[in-house]
PDB file of N, CA and C in Angstrom:
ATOM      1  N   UNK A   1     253.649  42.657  43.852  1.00  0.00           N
ATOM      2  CA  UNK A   1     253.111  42.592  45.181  1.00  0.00           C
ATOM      3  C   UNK A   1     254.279  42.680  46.172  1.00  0.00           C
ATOM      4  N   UNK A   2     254.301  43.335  46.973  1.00  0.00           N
ATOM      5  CA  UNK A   2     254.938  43.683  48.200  1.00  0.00           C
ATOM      6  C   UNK A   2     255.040  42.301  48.961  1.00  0.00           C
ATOM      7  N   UNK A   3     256.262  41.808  49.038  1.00  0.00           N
ATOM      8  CA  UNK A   3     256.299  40.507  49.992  1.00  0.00           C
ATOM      9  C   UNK A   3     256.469  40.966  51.507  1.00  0.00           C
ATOM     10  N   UNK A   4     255.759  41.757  52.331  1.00  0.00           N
ATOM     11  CA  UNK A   4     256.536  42.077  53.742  1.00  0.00           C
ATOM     12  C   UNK A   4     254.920  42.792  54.349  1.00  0.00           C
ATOM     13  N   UNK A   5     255.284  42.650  55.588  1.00  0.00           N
ATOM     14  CA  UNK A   5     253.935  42.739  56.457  1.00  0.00           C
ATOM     15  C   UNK A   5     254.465  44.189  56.492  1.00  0.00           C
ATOM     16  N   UNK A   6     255.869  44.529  56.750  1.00  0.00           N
ATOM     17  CA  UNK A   6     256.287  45.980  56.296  1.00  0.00           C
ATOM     18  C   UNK A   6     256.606  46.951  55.557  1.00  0.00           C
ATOM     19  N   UNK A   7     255.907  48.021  55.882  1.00  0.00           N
ATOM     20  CA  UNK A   7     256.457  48.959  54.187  1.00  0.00           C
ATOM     21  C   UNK A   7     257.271  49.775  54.218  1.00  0.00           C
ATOM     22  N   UNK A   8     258.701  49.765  55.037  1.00  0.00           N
ATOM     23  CA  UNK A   8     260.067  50.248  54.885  1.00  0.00           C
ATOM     24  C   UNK A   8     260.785  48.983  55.143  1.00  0.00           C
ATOM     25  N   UNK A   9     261.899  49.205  54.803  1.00  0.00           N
ATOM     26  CA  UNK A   9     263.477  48.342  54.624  1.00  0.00           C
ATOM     27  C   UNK A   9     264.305  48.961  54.292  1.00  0.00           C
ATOM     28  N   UNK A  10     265.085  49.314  55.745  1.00  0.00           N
ATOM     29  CA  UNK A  10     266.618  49.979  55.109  1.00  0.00           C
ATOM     30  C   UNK A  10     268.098  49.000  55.531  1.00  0.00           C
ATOM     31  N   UNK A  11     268.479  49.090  54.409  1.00  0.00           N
ATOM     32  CA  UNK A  11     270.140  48.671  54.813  1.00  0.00           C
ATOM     33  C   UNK A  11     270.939  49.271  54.935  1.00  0.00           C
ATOM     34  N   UNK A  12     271.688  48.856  56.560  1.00  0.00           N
ATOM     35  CA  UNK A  12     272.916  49.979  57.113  1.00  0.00           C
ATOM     36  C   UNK A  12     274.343  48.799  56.549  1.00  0.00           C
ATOM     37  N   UNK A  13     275.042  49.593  55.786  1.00  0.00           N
ATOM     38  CA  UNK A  13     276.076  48.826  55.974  1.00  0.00           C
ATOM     39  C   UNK A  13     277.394  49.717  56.400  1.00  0.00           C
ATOM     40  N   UNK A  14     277.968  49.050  57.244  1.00  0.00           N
ATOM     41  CA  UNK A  14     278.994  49.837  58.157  1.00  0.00           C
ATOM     42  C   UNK A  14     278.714  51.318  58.571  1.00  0.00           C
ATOM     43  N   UNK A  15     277.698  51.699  59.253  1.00  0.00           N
ATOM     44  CA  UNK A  15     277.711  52.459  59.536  1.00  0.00           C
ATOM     45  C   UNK A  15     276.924  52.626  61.129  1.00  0.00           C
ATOM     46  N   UNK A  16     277.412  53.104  62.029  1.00  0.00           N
ATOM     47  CA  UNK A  16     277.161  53.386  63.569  1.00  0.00           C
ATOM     48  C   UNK A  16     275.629  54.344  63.619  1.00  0.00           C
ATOM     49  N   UNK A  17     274.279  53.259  64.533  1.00  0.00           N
ATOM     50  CA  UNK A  17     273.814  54.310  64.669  1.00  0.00           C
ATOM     51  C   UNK A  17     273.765  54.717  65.844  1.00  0.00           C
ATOM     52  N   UNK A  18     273.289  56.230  65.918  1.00  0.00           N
ATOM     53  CA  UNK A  18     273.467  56.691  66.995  1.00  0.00           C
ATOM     54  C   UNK A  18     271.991  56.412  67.670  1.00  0.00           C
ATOM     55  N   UNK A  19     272.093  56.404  69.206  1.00  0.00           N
ATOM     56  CA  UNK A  19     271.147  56.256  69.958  1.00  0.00           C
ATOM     57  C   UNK A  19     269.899  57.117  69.483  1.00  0.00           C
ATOM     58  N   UNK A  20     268.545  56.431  69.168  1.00  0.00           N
ATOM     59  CA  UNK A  20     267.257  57.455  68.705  1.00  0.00           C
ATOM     60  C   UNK A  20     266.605  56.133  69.006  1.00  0.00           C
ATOM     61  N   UNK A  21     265.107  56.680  68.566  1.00  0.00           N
ATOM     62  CA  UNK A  21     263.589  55.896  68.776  1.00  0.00           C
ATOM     63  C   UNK A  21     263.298  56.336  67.234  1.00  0.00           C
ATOM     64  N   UNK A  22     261.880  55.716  66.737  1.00  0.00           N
ATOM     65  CA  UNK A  22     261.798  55.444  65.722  1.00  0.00           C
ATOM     66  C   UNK A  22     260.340  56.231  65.632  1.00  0.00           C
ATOM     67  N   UNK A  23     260.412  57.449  65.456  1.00  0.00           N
ATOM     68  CA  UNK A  23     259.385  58.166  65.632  1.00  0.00           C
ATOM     69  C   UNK A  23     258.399  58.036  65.120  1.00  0.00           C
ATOM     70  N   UNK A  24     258.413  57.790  63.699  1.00  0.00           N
ATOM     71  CA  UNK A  24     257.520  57.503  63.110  1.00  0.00           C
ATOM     72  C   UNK A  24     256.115  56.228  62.849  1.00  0.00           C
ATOM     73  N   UNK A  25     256.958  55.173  63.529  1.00  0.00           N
ATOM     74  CA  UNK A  25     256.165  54.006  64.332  1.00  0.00           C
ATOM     75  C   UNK A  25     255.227  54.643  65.203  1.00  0.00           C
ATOM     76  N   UNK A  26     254.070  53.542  65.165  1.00  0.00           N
ATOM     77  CA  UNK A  26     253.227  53.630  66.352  1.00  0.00           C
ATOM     78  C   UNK A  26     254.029  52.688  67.904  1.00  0.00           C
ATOM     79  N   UNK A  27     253.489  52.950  68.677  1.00  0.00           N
ATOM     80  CA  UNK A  27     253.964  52.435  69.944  1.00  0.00           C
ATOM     81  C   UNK A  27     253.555  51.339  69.871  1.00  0.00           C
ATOM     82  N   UNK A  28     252.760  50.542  69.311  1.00  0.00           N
ATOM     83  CA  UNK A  28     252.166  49.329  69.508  1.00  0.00           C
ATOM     84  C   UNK A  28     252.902  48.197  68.560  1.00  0.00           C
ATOM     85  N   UNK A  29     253.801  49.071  67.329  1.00  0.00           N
ATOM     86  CA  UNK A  29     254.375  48.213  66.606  1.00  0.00           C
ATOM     87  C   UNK A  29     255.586  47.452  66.944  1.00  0.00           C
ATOM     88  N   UNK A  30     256.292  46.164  66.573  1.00  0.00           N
ATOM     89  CA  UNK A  30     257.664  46.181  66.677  1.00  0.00           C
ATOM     90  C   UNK A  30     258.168  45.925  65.061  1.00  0.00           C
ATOM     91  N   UNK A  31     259.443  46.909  65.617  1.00  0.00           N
ATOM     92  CA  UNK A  31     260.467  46.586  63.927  1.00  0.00           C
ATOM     93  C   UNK A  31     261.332  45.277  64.034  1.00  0.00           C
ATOM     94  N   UNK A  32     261.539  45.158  62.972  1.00  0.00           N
ATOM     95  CA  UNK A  32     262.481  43.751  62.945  1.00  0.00           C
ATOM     96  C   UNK A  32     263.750  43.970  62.645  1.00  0.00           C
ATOM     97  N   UNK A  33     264.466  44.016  63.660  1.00  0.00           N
ATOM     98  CA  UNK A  33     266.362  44.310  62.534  1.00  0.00           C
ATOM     99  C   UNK A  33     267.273  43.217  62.982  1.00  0.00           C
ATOM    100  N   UNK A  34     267.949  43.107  61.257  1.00  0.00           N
ATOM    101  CA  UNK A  34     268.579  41.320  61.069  1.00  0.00           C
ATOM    102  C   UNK A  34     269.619  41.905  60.900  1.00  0.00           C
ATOM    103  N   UNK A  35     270.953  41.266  61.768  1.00  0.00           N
ATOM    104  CA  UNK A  35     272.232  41.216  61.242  1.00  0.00           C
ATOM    105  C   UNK A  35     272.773  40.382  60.785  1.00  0.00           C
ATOM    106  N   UNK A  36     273.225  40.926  59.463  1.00  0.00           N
ATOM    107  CA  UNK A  36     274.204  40.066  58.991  1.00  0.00           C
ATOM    108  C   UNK A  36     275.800  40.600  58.544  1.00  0.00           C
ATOM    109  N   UNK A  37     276.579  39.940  57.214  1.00  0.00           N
ATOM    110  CA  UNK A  37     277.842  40.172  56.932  1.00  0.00           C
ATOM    111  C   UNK A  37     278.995  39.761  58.091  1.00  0.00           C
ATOM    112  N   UNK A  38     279.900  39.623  58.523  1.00  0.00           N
ATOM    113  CA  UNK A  38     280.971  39.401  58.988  1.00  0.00           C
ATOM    114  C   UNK A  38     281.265  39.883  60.484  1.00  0.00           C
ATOM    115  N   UNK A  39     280.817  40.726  60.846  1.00  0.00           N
ATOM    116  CA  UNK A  39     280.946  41.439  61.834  1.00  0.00           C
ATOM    117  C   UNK A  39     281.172  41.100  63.170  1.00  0.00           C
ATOM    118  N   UNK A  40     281.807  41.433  64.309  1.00  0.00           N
ATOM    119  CA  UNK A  40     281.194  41.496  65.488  1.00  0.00           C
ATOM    120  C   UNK A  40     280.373  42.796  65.731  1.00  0.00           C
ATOM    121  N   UNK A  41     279.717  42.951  66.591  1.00  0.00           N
ATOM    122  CA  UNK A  41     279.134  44.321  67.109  1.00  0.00           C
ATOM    123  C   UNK A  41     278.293  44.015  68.172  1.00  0.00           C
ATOM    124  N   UNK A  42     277.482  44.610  68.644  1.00  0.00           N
ATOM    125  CA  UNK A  42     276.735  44.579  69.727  1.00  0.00           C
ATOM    126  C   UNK A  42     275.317  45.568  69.680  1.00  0.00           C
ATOM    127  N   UNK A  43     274.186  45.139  69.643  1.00  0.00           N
ATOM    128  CA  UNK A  43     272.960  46.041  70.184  1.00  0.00           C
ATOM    129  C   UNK A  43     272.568  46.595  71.329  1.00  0.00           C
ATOM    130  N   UNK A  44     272.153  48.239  71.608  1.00  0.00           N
ATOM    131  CA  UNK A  44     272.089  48.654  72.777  1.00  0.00           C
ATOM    132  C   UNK A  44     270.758  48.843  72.811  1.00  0.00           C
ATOM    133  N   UNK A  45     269.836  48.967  74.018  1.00  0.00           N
ATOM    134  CA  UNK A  45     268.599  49.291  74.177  1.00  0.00           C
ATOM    135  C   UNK A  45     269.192  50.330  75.445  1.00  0.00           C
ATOM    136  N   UNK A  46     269.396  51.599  75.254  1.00  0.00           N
ATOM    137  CA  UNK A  46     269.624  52.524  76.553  1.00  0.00           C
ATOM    138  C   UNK A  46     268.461  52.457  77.839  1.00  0.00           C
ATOM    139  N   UNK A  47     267.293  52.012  76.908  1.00  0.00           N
ATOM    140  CA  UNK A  47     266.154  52.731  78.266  1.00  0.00           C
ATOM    141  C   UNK A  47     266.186  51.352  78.461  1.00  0.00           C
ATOM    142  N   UNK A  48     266.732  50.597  78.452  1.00  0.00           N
ATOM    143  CA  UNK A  48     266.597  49.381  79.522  1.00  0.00           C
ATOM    144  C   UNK A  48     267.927  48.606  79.768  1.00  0.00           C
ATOM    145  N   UNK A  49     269.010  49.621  79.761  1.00  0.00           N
ATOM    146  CA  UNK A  49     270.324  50.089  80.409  1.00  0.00           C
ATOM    147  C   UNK A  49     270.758  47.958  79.781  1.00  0.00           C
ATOM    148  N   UNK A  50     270.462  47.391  78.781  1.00  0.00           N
ATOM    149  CA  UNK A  50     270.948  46.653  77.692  1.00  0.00           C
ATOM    150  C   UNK A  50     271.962  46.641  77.209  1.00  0.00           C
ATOM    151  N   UNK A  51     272.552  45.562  77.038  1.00  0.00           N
ATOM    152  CA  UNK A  51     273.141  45.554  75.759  1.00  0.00           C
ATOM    153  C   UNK A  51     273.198  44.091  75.445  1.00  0.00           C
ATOM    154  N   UNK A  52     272.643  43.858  73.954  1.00  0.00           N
ATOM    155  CA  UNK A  52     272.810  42.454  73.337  1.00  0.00           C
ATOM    156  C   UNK A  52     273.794  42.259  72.466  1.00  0.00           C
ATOM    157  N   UNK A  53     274.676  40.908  72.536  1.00  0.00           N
ATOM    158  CA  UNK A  53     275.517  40.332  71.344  1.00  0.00           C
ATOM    159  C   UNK A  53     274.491  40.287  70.095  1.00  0.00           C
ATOM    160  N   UNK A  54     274.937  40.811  68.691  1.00  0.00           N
ATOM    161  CA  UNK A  54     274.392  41.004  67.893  1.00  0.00           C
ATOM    162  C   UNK A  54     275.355  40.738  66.669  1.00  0.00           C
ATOM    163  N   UNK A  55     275.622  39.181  66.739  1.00  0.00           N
ATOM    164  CA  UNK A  55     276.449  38.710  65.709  1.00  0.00           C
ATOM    165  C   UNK A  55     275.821  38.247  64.353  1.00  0.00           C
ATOM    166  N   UNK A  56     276.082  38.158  63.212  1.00  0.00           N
ATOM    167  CA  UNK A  56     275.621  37.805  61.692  1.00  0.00           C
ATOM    168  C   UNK A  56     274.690  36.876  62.374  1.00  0.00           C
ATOM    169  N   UNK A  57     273.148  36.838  61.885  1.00  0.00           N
ATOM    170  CA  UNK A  57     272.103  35.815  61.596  1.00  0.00           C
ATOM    171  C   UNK A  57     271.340  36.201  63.146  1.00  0.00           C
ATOM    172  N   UNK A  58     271.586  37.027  63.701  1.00  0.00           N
ATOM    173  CA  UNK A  58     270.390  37.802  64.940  1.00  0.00           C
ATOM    174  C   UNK A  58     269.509  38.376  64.640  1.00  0.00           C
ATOM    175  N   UNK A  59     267.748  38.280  64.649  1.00  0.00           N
ATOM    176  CA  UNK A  59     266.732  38.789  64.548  1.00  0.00           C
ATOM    177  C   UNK A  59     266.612  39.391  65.738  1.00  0.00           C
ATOM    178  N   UNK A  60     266.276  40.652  66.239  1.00  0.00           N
ATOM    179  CA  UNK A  60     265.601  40.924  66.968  1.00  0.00           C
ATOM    180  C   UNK A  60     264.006  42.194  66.905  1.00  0.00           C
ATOM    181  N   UNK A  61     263.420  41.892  67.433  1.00  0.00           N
ATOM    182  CA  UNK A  61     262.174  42.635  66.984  1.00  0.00           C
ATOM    183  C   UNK A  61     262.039  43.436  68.539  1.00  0.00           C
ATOM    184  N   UNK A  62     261.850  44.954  68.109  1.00  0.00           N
ATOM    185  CA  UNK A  62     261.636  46.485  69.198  1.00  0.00           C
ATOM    186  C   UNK A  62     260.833  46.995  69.166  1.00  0.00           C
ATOM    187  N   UNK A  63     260.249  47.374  69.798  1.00  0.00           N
ATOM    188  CA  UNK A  63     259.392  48.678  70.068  1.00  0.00           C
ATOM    189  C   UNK A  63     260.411  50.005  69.201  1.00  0.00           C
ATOM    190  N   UNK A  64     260.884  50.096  68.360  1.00  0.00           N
ATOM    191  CA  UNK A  64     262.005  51.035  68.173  1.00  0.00           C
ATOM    192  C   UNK A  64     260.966  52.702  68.433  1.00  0.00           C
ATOM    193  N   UNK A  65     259.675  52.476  68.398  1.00  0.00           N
ATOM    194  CA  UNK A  65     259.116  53.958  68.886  1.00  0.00           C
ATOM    195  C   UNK A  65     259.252  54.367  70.382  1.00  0.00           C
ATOM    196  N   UNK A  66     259.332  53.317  71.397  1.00  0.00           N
ATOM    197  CA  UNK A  66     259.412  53.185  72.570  1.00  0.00           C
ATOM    198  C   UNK A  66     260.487  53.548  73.279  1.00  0.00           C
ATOM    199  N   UNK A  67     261.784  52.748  72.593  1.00  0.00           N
ATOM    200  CA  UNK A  67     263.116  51.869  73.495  1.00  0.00           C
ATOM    201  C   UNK A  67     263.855  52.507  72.583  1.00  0.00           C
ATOM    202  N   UNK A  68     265.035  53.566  72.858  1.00  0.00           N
ATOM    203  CA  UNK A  68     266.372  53.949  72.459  1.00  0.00           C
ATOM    204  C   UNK A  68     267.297  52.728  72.498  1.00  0.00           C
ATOM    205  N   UNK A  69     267.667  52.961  70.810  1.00  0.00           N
ATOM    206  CA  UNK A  69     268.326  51.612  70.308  1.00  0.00           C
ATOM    207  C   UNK A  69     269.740  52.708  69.866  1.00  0.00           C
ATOM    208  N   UNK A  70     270.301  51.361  69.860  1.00  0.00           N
ATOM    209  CA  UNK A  70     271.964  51.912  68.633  1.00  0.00           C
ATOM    210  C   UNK A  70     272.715  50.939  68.333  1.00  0.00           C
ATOM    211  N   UNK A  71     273.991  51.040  67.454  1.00  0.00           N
ATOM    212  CA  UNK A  71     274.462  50.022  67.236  1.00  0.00           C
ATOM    213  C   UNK A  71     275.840  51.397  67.637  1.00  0.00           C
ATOM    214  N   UNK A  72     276.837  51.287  68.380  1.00  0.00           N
ATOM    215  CA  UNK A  72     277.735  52.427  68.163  1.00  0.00           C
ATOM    216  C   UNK A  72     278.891  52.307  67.500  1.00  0.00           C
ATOM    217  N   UNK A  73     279.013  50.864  67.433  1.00  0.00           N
ATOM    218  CA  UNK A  73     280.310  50.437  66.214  1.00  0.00           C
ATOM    219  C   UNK A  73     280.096  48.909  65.933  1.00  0.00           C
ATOM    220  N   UNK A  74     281.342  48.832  64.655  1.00  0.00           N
ATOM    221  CA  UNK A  74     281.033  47.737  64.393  1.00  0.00           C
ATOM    222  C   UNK A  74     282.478  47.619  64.439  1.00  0.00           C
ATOM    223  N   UNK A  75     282.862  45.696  65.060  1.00  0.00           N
ATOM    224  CA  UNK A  75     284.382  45.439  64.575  1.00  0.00           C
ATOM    225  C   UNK A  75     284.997  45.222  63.664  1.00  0.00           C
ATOM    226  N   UNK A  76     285.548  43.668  63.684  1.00  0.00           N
ATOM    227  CA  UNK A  76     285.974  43.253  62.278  1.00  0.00           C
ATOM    228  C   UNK A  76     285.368  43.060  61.595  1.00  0.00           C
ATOM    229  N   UNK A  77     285.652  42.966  60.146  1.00  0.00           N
ATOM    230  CA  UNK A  77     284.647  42.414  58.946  1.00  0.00           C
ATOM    231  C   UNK A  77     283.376  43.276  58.575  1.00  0.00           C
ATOM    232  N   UNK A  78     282.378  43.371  57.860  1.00  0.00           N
ATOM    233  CA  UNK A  78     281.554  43.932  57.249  1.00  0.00           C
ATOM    234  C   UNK A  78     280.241  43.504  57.868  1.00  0.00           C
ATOM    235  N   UNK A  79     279.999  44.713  58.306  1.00  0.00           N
ATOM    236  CA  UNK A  79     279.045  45.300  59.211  1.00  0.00           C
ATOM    237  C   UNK A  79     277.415  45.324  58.711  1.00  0.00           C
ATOM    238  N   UNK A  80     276.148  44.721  58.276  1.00  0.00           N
ATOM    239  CA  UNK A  80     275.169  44.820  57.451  1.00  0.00           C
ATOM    240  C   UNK A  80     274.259  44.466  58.508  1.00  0.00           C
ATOM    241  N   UNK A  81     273.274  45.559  58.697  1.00  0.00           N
ATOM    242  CA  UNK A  81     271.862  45.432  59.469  1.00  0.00           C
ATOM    243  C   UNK A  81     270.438  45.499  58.079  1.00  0.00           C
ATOM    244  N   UNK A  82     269.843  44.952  58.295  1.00  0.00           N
ATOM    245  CA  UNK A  82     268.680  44.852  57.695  1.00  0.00           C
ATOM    246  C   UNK A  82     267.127  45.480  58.990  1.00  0.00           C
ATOM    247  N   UNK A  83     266.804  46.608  58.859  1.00  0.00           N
ATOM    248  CA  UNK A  83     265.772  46.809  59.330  1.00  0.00           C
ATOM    249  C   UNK A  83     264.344  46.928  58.819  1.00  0.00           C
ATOM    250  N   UNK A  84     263.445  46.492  59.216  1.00  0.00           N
ATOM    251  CA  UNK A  84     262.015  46.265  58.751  1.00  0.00           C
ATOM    252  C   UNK A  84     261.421  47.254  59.801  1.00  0.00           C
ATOM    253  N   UNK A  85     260.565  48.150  59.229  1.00  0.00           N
ATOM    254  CA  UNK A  85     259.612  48.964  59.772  1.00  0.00           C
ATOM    255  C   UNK A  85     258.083  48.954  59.187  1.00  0.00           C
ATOM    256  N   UNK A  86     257.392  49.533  60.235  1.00  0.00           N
ATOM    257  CA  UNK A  86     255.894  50.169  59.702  1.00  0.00           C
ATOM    258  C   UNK A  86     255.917  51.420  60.048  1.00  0.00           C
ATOM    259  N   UNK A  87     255.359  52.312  58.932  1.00  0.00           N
ATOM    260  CA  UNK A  87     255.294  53.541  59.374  1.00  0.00           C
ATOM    261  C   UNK A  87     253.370  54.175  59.694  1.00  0.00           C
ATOM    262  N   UNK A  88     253.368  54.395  61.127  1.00  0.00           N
ATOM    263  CA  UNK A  88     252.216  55.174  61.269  1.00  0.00           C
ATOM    264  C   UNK A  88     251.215  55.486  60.472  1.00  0.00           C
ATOM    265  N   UNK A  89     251.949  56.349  59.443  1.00  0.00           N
ATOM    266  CA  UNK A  89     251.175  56.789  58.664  1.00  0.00           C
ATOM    267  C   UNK A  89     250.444  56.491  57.557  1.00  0.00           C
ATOM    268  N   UNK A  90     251.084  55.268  57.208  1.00  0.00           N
ATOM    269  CA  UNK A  90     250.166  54.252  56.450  1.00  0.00           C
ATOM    270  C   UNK A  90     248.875  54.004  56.835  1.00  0.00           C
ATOM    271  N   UNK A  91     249.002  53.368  57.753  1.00  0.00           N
ATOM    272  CA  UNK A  91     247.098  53.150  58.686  1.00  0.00           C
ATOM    273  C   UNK A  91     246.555  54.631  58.476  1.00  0.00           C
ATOM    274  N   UNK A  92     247.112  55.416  59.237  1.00  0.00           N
ATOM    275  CA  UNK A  92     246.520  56.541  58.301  1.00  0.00           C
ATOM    276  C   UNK A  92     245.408  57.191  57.402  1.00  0.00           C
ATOM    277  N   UNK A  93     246.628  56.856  56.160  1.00  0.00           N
ATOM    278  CA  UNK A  93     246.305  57.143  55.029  1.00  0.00           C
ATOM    279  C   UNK A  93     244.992  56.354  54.378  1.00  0.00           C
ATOM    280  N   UNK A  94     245.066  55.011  54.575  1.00  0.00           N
ATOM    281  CA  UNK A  94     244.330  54.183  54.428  1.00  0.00           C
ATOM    282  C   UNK A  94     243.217  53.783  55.504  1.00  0.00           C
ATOM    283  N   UNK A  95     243.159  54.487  56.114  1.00  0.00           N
ATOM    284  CA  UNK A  95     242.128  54.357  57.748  1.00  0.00           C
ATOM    285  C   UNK A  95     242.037  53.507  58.596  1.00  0.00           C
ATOM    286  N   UNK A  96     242.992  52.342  58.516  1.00  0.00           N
ATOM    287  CA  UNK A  96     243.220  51.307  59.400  1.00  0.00           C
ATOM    288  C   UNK A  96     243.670  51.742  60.691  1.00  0.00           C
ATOM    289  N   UNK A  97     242.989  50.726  61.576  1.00  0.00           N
ATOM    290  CA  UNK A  97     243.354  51.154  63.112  1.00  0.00           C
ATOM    291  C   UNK A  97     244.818  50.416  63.230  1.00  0.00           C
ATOM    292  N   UNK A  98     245.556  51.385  64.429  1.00  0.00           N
ATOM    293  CA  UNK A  98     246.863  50.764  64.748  1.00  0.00           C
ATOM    294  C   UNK A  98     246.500  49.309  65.631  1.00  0.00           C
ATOM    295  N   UNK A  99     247.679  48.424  65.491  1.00  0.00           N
ATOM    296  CA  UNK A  99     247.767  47.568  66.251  1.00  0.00           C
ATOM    297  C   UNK A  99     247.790  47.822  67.344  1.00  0.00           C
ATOM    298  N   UNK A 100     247.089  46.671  68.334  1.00  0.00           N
ATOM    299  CA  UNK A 100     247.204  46.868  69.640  1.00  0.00           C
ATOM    300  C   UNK A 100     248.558  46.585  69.937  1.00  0.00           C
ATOM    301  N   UNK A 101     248.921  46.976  71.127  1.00  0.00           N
ATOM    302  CA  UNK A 101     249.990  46.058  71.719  1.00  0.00           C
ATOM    303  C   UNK A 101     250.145  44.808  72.249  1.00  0.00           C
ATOM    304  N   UNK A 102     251.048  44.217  71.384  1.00  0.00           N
ATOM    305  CA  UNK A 102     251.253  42.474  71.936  1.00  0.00           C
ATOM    306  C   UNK A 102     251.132  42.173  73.651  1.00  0.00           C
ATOM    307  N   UNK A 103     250.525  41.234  73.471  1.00  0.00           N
ATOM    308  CA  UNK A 103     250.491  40.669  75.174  1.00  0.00           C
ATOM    309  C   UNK A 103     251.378  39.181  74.933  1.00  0.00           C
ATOM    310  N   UNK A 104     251.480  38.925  76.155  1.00  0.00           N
ATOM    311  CA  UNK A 104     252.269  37.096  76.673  1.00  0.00           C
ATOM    312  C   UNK A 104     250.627  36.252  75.851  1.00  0.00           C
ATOM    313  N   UNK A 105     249.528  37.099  75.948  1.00  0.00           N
ATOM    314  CA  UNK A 105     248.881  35.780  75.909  1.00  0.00           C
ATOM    315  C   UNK A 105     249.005  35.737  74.622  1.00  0.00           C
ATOM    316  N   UNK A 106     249.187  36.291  73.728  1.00  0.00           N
ATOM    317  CA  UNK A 106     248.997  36.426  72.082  1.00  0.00           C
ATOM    318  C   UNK A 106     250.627  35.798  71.664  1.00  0.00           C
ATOM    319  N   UNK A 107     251.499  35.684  71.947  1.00  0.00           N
ATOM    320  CA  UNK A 107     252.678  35.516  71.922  1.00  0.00           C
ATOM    321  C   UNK A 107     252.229  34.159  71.828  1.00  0.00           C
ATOM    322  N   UNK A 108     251.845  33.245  73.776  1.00  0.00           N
ATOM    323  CA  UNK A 108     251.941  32.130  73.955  1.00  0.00           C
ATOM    324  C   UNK A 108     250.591  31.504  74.070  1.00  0.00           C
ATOM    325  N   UNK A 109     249.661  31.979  73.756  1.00  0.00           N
ATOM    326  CA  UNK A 109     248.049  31.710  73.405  1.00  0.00           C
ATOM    327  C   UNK A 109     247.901  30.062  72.862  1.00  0.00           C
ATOM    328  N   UNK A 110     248.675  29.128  71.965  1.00  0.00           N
ATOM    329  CA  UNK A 110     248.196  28.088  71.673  1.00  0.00           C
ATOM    330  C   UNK A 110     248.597  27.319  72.347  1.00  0.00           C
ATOM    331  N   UNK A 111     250.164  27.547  73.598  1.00  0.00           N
ATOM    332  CA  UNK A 111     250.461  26.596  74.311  1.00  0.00           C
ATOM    333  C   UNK A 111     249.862  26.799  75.687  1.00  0.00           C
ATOM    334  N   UNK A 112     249.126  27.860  76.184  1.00  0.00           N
ATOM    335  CA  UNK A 112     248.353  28.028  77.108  1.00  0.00           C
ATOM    336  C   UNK A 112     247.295  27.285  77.075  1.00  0.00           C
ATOM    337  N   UNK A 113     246.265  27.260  76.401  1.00  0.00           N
ATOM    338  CA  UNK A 113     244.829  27.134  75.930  1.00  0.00           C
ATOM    339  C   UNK A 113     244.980  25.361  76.441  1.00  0.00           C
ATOM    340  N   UNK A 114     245.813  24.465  76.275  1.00  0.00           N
ATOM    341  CA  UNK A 114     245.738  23.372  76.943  1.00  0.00           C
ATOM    342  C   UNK A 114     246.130  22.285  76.795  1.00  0.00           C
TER     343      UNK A 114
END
């Protein structure tokens, strides 16, 4: 059995990516990419003129179909991203509707409510 709500996982190790979107995602999804290993480096989001510290043990979750991401280098030490995706075409294949897109209220829905 597949342990992951996602059905890709790739590992970058030391290697720069270049600025792209994640085409194959639906717009409604977000990917999850974990850094780890030694590193300094930094995450860029171009279309929202970004940039995050992205040191060993940072989750961050993207729109990566949406938002031009990159990593353009890495410093000292050993460089390891872990990315989690869904690909489109799964729902697809299997006829499931895409996810909607997340709202604030679905995010913060149980501390709203009262």
């Amino acid at each position: 059995m597949w342990p992951s709500i996602y059905v890709g996982i790739d590992v970058i190790v030391n290697q720069v990516t270049p600025p792209h979107r994640d085409g194959a995602s639906a717009p409604s999804l977000l990917d999850l990419v974990v850094s780890l290993g030694t590193h300094d480096a930094s995450f860029h989001v171009s279309d929202l003129g970004t940039i995050f510290d992205y040191p060993p043990g940072t989750m961050l979750y993207l729109a990566g179909n949406i938002l031009q991401h990159s990593v353009p280098k890495w410093g000292k030490g050993e460089g390891i991203a872990v990315a989690h995706y869904m690909k489109d075409a799964v729902h697809n294949i299997f006829g499931v509707a895409r996810p909607a897109f997340t709202q604030q209220k679905d995010l913060l829905g149980k501390f709203l409510q009262g």
